[in-house]
PDB file of N, CA and C in Angstrom:
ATOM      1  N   UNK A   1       0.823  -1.178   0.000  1.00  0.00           N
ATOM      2  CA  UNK A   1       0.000   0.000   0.000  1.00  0.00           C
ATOM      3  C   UNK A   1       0.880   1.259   0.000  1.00  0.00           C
ATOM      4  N   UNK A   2       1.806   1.279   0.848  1.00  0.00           N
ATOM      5  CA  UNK A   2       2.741   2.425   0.793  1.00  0.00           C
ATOM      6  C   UNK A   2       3.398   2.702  -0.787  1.00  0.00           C
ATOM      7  N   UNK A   3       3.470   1.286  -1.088  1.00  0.00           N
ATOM      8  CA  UNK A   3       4.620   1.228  -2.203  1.00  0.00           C
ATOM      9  C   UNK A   3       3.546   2.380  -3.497  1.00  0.00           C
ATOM     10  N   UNK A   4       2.038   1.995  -3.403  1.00  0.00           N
ATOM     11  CA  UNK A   4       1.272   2.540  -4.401  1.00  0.00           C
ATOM     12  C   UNK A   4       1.390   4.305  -3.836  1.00  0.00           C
ATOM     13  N   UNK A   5       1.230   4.541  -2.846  1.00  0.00           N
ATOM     14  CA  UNK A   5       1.031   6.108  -2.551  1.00  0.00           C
ATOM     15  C   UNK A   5       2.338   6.311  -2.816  1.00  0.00           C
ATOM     16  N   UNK A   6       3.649   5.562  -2.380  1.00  0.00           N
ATOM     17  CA  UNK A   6       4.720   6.490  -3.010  1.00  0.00           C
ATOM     18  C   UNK A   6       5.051   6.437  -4.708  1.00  0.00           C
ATOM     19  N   UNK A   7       4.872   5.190  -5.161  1.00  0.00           N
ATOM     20  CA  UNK A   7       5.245   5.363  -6.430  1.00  0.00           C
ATOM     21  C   UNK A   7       4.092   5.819  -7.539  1.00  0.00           C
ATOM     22  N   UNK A   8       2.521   5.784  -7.044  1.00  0.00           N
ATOM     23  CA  UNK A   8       1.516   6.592  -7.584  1.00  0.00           C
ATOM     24  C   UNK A   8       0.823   8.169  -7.052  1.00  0.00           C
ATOM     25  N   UNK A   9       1.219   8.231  -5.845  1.00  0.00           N
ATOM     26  CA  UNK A   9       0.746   9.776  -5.213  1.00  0.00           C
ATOM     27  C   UNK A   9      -0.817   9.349  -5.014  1.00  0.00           C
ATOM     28  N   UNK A  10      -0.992  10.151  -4.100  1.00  0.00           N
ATOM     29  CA  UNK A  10      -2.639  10.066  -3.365  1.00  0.00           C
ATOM     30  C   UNK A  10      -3.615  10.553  -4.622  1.00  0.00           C
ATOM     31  N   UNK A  11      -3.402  11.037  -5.909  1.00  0.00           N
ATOM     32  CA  UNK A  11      -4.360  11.522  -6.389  1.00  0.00           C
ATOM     33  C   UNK A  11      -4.628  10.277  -7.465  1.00  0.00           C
ATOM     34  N   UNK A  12      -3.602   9.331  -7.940  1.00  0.00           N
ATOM     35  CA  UNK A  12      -3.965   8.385  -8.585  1.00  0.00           C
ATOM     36  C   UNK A  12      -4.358   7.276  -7.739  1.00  0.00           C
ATOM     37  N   UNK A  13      -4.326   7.453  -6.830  1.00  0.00           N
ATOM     38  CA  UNK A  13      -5.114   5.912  -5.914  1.00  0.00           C
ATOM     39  C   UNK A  13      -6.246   5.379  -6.414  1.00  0.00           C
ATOM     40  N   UNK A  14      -7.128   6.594  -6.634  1.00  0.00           N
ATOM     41  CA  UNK A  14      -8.496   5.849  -6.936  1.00  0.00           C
ATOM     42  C   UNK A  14      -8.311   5.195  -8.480  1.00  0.00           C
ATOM     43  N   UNK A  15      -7.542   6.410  -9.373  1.00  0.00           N
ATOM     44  CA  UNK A  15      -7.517   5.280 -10.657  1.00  0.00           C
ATOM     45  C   UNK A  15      -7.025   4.079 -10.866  1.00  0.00           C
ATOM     46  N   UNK A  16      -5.825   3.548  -9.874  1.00  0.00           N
ATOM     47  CA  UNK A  16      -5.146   2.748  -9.450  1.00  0.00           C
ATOM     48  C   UNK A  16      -6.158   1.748  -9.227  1.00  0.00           C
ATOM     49  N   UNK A  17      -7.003   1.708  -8.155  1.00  0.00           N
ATOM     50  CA  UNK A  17      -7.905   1.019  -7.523  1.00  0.00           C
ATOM     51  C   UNK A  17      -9.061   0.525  -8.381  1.00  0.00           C
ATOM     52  N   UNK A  18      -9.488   1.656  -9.355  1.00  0.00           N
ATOM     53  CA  UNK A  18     -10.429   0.932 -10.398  1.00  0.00           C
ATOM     54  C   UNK A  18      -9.859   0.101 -11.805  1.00  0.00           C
ATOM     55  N   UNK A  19      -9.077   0.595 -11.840  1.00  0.00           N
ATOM     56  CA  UNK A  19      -8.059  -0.311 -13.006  1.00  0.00           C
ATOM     57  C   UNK A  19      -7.749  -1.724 -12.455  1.00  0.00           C
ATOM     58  N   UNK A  20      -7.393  -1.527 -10.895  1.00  0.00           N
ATOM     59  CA  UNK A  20      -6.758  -3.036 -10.589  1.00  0.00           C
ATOM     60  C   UNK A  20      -8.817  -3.726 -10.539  1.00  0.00           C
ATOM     61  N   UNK A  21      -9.404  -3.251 -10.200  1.00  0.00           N
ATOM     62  CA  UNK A  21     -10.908  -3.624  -9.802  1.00  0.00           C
ATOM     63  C   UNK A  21     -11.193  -4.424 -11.158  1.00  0.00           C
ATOM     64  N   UNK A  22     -11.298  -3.465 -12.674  1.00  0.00           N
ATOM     65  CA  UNK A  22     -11.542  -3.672 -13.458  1.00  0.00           C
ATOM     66  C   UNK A  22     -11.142  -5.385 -14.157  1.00  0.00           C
ATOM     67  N   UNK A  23      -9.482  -5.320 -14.017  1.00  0.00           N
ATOM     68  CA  UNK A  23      -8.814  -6.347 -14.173  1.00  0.00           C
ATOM     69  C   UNK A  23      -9.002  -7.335 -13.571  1.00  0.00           C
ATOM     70  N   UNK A  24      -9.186  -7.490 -12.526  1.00  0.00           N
ATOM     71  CA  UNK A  24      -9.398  -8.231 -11.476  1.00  0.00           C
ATOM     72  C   UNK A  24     -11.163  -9.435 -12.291  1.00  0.00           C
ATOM     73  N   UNK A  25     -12.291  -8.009 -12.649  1.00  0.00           N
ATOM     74  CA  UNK A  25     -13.219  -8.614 -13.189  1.00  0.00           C
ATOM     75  C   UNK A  25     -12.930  -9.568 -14.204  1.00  0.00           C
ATOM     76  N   UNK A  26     -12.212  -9.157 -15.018  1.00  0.00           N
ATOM     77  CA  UNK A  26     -11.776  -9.770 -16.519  1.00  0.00           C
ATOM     78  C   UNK A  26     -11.549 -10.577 -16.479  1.00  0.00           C
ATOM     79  N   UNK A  27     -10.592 -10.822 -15.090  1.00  0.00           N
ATOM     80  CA  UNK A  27      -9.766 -12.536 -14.788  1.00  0.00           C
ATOM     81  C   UNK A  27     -10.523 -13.342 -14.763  1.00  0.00           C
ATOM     82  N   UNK A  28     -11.666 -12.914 -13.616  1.00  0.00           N
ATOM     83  CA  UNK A  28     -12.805 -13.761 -13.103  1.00  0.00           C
ATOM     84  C   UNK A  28     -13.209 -14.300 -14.208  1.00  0.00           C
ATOM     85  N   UNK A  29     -13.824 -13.329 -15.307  1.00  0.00           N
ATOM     86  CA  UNK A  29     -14.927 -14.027 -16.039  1.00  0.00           C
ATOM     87  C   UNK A  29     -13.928 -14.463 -17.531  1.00  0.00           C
ATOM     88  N   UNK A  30     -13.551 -14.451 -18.002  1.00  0.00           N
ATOM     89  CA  UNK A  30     -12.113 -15.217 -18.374  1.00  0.00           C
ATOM     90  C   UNK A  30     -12.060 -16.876 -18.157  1.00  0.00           C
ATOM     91  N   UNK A  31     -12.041 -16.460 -16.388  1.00  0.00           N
ATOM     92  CA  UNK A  31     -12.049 -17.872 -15.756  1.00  0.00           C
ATOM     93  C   UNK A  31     -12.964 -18.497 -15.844  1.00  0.00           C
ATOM     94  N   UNK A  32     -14.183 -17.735 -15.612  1.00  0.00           N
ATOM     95  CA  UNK A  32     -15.402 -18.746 -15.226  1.00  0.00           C
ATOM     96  C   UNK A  32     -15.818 -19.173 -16.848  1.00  0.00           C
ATOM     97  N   UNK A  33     -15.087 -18.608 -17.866  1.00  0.00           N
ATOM     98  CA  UNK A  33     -15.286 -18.855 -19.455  1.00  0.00           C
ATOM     99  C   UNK A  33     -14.802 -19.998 -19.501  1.00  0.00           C
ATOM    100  N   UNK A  34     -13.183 -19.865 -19.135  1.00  0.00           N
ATOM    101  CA  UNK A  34     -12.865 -21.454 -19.387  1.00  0.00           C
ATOM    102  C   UNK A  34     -13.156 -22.909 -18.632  1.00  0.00           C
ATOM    103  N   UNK A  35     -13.693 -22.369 -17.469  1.00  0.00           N
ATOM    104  CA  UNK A  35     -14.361 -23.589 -16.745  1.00  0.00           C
ATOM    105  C   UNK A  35     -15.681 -24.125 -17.480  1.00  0.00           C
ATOM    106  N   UNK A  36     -16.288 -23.033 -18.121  1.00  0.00           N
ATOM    107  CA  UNK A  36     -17.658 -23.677 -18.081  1.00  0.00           C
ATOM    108  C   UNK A  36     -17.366 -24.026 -19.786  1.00  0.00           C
ATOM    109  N   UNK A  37     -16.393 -23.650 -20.921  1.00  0.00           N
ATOM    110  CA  UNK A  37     -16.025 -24.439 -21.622  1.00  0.00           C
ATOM    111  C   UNK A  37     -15.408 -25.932 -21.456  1.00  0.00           C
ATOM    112  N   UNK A  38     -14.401 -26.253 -20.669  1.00  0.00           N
ATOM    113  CA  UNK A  38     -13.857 -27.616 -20.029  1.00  0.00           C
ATOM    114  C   UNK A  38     -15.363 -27.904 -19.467  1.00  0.00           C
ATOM    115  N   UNK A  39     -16.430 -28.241 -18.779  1.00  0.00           N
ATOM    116  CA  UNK A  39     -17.315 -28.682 -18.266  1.00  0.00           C
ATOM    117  C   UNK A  39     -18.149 -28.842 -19.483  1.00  0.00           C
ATOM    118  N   UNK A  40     -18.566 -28.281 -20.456  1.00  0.00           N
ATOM    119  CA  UNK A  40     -19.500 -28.511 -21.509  1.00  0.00           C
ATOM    120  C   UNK A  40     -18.529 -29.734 -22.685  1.00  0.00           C
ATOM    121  N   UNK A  41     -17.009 -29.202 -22.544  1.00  0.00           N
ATOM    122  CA  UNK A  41     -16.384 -30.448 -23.383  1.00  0.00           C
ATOM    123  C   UNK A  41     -16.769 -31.597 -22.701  1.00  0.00           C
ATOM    124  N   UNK A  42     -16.357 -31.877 -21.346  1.00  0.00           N
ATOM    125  CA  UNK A  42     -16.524 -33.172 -20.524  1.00  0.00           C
ATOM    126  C   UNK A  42     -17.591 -33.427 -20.921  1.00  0.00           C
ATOM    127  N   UNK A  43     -18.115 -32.954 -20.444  1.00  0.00           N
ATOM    128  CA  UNK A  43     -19.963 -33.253 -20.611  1.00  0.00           C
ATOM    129  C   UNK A  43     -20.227 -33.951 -22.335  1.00  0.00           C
ATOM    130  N   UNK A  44     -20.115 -33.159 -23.305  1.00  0.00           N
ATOM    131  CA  UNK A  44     -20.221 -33.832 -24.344  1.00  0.00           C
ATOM    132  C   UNK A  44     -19.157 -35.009 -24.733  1.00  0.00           C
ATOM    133  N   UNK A  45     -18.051 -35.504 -23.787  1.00  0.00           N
ATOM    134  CA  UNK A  45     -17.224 -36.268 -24.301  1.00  0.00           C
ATOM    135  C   UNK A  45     -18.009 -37.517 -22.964  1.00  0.00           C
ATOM    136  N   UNK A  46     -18.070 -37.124 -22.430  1.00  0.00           N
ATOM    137  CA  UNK A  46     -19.208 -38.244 -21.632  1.00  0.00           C
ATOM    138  C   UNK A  46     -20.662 -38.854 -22.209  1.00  0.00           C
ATOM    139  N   UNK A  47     -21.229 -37.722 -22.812  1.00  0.00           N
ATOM    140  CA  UNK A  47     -22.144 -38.319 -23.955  1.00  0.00           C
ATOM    141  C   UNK A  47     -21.924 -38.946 -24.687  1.00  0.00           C
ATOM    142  N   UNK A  48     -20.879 -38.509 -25.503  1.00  0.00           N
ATOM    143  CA  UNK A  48     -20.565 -39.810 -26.555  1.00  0.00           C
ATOM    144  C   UNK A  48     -20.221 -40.680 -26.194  1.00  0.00           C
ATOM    145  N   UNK A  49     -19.110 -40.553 -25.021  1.00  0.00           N
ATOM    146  CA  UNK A  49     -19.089 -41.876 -24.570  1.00  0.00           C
ATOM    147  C   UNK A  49     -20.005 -43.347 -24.429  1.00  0.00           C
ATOM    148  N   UNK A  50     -21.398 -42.556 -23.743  1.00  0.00           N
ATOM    149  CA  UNK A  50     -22.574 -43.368 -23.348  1.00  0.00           C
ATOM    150  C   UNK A  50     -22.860 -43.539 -24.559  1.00  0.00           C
ATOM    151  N   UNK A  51     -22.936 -42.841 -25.364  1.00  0.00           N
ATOM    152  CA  UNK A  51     -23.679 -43.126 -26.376  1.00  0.00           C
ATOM    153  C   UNK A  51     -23.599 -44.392 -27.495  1.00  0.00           C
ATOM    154  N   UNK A  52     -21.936 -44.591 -27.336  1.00  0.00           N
ATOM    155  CA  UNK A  52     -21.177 -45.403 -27.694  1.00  0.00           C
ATOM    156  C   UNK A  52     -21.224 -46.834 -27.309  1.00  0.00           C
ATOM    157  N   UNK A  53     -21.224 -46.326 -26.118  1.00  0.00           N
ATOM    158  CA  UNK A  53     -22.103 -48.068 -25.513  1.00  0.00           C
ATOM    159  C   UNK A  53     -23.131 -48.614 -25.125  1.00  0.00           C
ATOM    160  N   UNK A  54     -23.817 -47.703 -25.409  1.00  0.00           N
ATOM    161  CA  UNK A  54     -25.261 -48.270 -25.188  1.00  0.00           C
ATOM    162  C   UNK A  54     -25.604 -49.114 -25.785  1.00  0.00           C
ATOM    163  N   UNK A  55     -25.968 -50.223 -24.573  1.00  0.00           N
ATOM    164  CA  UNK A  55     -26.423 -51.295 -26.062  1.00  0.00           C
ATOM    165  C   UNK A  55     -25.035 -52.679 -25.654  1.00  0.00           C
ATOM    166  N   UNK A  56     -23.975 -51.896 -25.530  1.00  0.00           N
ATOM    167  CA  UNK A  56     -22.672 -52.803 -25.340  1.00  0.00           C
ATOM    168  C   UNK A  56     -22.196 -52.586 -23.980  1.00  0.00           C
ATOM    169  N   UNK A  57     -21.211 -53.742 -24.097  1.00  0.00           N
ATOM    170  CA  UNK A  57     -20.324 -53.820 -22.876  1.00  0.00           C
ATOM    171  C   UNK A  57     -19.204 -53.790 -23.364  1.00  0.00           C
ATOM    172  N   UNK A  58     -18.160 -52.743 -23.134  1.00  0.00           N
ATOM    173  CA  UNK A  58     -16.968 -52.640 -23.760  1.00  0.00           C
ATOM    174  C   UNK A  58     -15.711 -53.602 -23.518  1.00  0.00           C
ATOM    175  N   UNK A  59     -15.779 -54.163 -21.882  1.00  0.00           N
ATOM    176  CA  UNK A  59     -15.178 -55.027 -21.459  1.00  0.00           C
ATOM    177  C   UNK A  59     -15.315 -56.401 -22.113  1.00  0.00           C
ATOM    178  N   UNK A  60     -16.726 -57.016 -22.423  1.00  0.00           N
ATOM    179  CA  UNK A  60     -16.909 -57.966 -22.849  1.00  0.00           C
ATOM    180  C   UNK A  60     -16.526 -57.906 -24.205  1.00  0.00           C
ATOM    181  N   UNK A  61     -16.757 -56.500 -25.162  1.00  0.00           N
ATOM    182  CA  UNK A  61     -16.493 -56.913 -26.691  1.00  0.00           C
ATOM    183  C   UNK A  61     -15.011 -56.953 -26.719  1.00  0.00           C
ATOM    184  N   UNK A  62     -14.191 -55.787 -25.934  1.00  0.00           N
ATOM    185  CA  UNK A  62     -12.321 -56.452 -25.712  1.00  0.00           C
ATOM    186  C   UNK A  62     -12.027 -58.262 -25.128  1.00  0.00           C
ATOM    187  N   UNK A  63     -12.949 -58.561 -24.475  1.00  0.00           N
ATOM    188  CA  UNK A  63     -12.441 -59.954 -24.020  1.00  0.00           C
ATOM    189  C   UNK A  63     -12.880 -61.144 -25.428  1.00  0.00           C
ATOM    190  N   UNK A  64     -13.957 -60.530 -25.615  1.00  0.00           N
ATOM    191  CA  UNK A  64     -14.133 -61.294 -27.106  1.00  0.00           C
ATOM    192  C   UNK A  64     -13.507 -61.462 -28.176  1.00  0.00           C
ATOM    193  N   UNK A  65     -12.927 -60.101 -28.614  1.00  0.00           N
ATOM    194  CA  UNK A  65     -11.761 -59.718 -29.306  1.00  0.00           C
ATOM    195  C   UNK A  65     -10.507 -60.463 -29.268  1.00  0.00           C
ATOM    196  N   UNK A  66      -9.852 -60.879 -28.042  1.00  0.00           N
ATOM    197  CA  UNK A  66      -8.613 -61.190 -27.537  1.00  0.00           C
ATOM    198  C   UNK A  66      -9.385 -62.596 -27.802  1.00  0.00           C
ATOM    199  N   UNK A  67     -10.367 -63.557 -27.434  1.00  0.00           N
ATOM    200  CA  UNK A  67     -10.590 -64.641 -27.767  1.00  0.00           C
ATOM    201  C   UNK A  67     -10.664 -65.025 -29.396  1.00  0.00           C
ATOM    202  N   UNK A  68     -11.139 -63.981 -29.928  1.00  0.00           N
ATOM    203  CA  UNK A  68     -10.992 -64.492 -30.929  1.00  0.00           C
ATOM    204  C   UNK A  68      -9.662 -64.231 -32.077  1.00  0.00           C
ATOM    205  N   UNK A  69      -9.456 -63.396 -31.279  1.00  0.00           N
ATOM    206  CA  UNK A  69      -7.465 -63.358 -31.455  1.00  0.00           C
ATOM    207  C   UNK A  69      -6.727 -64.738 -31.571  1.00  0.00           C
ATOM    208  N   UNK A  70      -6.981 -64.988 -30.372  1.00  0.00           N
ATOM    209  CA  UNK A  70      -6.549 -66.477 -29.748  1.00  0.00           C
ATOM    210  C   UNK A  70      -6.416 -67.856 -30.959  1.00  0.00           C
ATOM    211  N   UNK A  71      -7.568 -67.501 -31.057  1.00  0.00           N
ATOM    212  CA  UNK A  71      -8.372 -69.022 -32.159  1.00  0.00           C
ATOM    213  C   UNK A  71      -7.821 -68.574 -33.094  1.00  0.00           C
ATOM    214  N   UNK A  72      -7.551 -67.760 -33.783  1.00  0.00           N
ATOM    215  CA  UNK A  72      -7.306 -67.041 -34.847  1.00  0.00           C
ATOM    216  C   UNK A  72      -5.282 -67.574 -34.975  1.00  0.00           C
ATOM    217  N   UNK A  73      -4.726 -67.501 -34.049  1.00  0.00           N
ATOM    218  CA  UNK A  73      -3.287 -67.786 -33.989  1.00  0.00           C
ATOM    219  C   UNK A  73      -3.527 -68.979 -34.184  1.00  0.00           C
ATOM    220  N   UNK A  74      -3.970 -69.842 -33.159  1.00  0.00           N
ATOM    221  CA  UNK A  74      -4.042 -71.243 -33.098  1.00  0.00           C
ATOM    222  C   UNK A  74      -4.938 -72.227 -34.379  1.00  0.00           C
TER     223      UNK A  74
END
């Protein structure tokens, strides 16, 4: 605080104070931009996901796979 009154003087404080205020907003919503982008990706990469297996069992069609791998060598 000192450091701002000496290296800005008492008459720029307040512009000081709304500039850092201002910035301060920007970050926020900036931030809350890229969260709620990452949350709408998840979200749609979880849909497809489901979407993908519905219907299937992914474990079972890999174990099937590898069985019929198997037979396939032999």
């Amino acid at each position: 605080m000192i450091f701002i009154l000496l290296f800005f003087g008492a008459e720029s404080i307040p512009k000081v104070a709304k500039s850092a205020g201002k910035i301060l907003y920007q970050i926020r919503n900036a931030t809350d931009d890229i969260k709620r982008d990452i949350q709408n990706s998840s979200n749609n990469i979880r849909k497809d996901i489901m979407d993908q297996t519905k219907g299937s069992n992914p474990i079972k069609d890999l174990k099937d796979d590898i069985e019929d791998s198997i037979k396939d060598i032999n």
